[in-house]
C-alpha atoms as a PDB file:
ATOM      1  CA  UNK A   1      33.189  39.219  36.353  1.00  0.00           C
ATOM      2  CA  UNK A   2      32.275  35.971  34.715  1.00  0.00           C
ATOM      3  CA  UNK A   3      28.609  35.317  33.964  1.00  0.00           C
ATOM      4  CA  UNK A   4      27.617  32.658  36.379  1.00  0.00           C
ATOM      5  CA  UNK A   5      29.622  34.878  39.343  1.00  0.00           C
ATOM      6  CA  UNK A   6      26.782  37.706  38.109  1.00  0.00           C
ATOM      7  CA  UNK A   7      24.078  34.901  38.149  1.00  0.00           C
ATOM      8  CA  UNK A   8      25.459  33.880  41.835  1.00  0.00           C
ATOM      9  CA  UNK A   9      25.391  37.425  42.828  1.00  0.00           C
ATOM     10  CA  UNK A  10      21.307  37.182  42.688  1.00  0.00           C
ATOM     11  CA  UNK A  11      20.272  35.541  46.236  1.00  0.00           C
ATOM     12  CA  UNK A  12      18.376  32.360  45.553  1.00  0.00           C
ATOM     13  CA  UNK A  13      20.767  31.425  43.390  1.00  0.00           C
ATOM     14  CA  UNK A  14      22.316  27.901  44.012  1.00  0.00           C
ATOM     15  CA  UNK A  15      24.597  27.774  41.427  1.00  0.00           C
ATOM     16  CA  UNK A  16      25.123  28.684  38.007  1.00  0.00           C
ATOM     17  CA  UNK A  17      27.633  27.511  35.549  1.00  0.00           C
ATOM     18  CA  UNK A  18      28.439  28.985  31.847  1.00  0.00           C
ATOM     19  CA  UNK A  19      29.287  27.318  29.061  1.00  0.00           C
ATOM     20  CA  UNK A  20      31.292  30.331  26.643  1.00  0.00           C
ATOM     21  CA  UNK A  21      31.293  27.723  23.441  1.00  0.00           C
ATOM     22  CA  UNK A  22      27.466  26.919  23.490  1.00  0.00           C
ATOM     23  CA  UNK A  23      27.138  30.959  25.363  1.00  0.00           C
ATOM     24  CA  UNK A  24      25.041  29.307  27.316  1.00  0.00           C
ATOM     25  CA  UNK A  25      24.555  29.750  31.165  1.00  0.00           C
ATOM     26  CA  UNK A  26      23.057  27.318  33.226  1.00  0.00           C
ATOM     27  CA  UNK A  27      21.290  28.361  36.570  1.00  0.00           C
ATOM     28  CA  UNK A  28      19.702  26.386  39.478  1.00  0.00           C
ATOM     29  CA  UNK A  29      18.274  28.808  41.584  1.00  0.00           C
ATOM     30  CA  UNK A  30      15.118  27.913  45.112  1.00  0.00           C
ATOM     31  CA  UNK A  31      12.387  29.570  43.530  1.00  0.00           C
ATOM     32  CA  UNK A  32      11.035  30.563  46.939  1.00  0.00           C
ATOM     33  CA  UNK A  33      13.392  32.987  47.270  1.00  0.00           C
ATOM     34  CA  UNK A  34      14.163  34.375  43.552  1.00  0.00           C
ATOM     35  CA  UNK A  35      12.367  34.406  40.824  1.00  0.00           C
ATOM     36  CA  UNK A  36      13.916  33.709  36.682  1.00  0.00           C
ATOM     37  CA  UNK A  37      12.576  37.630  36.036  1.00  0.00           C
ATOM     38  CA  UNK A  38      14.962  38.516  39.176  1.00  0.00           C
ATOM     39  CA  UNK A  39      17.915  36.560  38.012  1.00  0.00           C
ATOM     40  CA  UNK A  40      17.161  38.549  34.748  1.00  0.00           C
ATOM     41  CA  UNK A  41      17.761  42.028  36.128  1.00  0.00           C
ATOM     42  CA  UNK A  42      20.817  40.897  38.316  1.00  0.00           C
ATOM     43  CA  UNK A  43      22.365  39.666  35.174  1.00  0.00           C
ATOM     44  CA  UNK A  44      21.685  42.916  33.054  1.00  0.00           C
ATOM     45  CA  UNK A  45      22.767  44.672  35.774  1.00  0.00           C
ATOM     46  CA  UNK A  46      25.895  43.586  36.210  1.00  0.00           C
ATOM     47  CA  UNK A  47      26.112  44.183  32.039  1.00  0.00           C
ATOM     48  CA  UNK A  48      25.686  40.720  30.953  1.00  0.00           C
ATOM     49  CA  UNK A  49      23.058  40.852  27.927  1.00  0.00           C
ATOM     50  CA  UNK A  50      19.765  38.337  28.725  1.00  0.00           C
ATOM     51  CA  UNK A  51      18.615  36.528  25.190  1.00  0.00           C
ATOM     52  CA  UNK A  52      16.810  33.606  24.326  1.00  0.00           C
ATOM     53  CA  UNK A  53      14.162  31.783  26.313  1.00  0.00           C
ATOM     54  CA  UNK A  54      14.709  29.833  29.865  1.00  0.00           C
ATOM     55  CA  UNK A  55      14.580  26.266  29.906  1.00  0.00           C
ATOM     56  CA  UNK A  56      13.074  24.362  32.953  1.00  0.00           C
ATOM     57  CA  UNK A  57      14.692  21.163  33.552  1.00  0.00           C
ATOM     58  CA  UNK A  58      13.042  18.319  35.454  1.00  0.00           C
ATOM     59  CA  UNK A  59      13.958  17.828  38.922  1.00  0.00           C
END
């Protein structure tokens, strides 16, 4: 399973998209419904590894 499929996996979760050259993974996500820490343990669950600090884009 790909990253952002784990990331979609989370409900809330919009969309996500990974970028495997920058290992990034980008993540829009209604925060009335999920919450970053959430989208956190779906990912680690699913056994992708969670570094690095979230960036919050403007809308």
């Amino acid at each position: 399973m790909a990253a952002s499929f784990a990331a979609q996996s989370v409900p809330g979760v919009l969309s996500a998209d990974d970028d495997i050259m920058k290992q990034s993974l980008t993540v829009i996500f209604d925060d009335e419904k999920t919450t970053l820490e959430e989208i956190r343990k779906g990912m680690k669950k699913e056994g992708y590894p969670v570094e690095g600090e979230a960036e919050t884009l403007p809308q």
